[in-house]
C-alpha atoms as a PDB file:
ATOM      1  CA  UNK A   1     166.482 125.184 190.966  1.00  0.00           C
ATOM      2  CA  UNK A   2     165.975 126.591 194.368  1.00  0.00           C
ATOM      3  CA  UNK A   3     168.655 127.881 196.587  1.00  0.00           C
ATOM      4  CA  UNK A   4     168.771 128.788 200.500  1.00  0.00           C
ATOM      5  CA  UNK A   5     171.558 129.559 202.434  1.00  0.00           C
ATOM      6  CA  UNK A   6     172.894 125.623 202.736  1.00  0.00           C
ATOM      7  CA  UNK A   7     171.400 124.327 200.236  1.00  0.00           C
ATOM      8  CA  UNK A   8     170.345 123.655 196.481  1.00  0.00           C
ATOM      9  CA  UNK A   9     166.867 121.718 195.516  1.00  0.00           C
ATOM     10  CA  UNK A  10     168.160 120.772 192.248  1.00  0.00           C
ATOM     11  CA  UNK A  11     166.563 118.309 189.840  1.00  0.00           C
ATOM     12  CA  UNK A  12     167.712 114.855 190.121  1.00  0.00           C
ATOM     13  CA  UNK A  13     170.028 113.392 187.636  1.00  0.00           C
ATOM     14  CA  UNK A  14     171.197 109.786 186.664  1.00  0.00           C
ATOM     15  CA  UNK A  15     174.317 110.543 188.752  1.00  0.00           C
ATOM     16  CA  UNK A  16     172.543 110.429 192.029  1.00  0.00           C
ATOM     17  CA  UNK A  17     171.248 107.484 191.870  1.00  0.00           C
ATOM     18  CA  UNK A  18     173.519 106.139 194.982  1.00  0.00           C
ATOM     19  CA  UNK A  19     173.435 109.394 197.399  1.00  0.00           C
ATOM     20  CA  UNK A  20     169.068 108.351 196.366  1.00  0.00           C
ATOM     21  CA  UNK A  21     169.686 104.338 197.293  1.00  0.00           C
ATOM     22  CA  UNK A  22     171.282 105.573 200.428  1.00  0.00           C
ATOM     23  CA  UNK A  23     168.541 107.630 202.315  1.00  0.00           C
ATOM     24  CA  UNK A  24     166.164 105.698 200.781  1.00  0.00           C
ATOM     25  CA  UNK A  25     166.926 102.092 201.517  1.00  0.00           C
ATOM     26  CA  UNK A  26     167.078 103.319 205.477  1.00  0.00           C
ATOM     27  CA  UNK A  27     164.149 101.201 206.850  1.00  0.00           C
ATOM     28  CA  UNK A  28     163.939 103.183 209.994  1.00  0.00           C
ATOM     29  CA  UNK A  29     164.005 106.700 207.832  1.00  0.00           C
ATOM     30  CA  UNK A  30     161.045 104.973 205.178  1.00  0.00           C
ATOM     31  CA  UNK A  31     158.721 104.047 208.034  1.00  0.00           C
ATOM     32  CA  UNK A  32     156.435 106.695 207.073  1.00  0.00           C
ATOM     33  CA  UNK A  33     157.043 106.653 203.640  1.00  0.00           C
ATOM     34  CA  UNK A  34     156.811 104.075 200.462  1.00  0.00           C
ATOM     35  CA  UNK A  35     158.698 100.555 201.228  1.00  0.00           C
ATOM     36  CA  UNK A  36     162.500 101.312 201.356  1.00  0.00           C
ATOM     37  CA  UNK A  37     164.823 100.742 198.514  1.00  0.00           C
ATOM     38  CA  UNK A  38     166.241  96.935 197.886  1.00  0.00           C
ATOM     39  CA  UNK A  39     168.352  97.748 195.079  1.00  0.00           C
ATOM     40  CA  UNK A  40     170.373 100.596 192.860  1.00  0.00           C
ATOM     41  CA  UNK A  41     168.060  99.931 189.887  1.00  0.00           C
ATOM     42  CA  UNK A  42     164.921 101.054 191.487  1.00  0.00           C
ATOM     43  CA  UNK A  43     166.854 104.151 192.586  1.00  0.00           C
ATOM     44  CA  UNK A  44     167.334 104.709 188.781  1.00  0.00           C
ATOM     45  CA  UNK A  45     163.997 103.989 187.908  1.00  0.00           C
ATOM     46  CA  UNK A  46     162.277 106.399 190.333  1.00  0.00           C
ATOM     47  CA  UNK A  47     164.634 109.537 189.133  1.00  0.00           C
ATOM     48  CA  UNK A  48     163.239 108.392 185.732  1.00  0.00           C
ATOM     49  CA  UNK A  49     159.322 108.381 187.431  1.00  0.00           C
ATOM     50  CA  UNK A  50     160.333 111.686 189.084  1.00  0.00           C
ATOM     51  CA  UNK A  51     161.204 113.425 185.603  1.00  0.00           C
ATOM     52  CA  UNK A  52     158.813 111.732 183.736  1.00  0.00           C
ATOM     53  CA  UNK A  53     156.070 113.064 186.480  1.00  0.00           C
ATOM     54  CA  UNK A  54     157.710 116.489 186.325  1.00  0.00           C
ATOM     55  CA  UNK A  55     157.223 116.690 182.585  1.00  0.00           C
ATOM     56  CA  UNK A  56     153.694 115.521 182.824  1.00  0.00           C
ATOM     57  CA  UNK A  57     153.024 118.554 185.366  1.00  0.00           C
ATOM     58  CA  UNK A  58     151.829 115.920 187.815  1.00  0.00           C
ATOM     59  CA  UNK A  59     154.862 116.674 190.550  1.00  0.00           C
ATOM     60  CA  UNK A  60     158.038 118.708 191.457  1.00  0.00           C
ATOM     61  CA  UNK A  61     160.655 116.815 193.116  1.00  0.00           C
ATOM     62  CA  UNK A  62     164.141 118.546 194.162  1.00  0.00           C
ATOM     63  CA  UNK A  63     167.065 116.607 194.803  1.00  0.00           C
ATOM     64  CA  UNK A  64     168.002 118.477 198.536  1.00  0.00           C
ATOM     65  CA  UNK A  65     172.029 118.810 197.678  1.00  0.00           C
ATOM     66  CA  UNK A  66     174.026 120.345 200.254  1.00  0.00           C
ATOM     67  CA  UNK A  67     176.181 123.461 198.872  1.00  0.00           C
ATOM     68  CA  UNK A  68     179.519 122.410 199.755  1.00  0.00           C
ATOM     69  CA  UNK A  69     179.587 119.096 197.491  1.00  0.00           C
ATOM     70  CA  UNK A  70     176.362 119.340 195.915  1.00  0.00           C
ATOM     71  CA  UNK A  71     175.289 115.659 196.740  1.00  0.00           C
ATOM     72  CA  UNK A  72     172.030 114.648 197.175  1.00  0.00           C
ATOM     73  CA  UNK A  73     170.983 114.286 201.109  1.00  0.00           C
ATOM     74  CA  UNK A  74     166.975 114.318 200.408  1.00  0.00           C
ATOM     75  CA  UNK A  75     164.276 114.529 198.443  1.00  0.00           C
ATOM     76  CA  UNK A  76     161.582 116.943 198.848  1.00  0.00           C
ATOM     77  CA  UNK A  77     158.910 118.180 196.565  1.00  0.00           C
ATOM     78  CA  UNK A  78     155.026 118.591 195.748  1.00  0.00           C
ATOM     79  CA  UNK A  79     153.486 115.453 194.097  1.00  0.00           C
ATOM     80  CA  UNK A  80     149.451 114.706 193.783  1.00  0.00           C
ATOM     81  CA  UNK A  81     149.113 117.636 192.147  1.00  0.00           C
ATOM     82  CA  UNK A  82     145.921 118.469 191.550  1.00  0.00           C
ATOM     83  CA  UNK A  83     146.130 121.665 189.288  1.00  0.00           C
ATOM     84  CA  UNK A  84     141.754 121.768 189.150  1.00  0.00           C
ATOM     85  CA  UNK A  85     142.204 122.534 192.890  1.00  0.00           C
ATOM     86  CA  UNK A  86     145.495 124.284 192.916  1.00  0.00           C
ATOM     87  CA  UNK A  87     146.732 121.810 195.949  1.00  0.00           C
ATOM     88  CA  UNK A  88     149.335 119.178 196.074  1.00  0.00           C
ATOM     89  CA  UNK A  89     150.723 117.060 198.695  1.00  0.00           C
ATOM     90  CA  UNK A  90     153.978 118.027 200.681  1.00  0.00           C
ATOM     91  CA  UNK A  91     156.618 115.162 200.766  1.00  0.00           C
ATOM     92  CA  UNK A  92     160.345 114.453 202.068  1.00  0.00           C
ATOM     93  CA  UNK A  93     162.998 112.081 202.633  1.00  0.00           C
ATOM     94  CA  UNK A  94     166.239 113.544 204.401  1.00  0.00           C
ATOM     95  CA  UNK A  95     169.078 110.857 204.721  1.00  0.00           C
ATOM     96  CA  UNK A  96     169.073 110.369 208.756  1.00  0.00           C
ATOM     97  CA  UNK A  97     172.525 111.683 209.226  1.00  0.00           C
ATOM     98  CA  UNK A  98     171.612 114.837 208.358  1.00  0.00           C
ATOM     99  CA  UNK A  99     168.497 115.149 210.479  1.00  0.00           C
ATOM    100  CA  UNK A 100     167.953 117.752 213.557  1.00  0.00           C
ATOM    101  CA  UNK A 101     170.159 120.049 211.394  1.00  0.00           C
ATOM    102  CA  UNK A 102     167.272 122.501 210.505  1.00  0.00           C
ATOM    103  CA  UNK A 103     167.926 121.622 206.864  1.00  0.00           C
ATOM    104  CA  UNK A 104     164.368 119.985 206.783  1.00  0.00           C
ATOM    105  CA  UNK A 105     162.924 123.485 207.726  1.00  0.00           C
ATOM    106  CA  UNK A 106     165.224 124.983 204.930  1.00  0.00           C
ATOM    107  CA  UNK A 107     164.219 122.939 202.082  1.00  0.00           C
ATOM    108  CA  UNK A 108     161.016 123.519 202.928  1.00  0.00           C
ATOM    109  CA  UNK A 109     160.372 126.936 203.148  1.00  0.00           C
ATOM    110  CA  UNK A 110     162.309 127.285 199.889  1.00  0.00           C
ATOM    111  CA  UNK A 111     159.653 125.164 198.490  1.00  0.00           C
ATOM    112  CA  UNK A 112     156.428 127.088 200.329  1.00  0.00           C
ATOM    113  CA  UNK A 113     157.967 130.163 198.805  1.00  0.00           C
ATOM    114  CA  UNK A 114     157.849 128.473 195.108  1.00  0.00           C
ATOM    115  CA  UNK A 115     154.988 127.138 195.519  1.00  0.00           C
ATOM    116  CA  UNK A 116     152.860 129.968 197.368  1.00  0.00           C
END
């Protein structure tokens, strides 16, 4: 668990599988990223690949919550991992009403500082 001064990157649980649907299902927020989300049960089934991926040391996904209600708004983490060549990929998903905040910048120098 990381924390900043809005936030908490937070493992994702079985209970946030809807705040997940939501920001990822946005086809306009997706456009860069994997195909959006169709339906709740694929939101389930990728906090199960996330975990599962976590406890195979091949990635480390948060769950961006904000502080005040501790939902999840995003998902940011290091995945590719390639421990041989200490490197991983940087990625993120921030649910669009919560964009131009400078919560992106946030979550993500709370992960450069784990990381680095």
């Amino acid at each position: 668990m990381l924390n900043t001064q809005r936030l908490i990157l937070r493992a994702f649980v079985p209970e946030d599988a809807a705040d997940l649907y939501a920001f990822r299902s946005d086809a306009y927020a997706q456009r860069y990223n994997d195909p959006p989300l169709t339906n709740l049960s694929q939101a389930d089934a990728l906090i199960q690949r996330m975990n599962e991926g976590f406890a195979a040391h091949e990635m480390i996904l948060w769950a961006v919550a904000l502080r005040e209600n501790n939902r999840a708004i995003g998902l940011f983490g290091f995945n590719k991992w390639d421990r041989g060549h200490n490197r991983a990929s940087i990625g993120y998903n921030l649910a669009r009403e919560h964009w131009r905040q400078g919560l992106s910048k946030e979550a993500l120098e709370a992960m450069l500082g784990f990381g680095f």
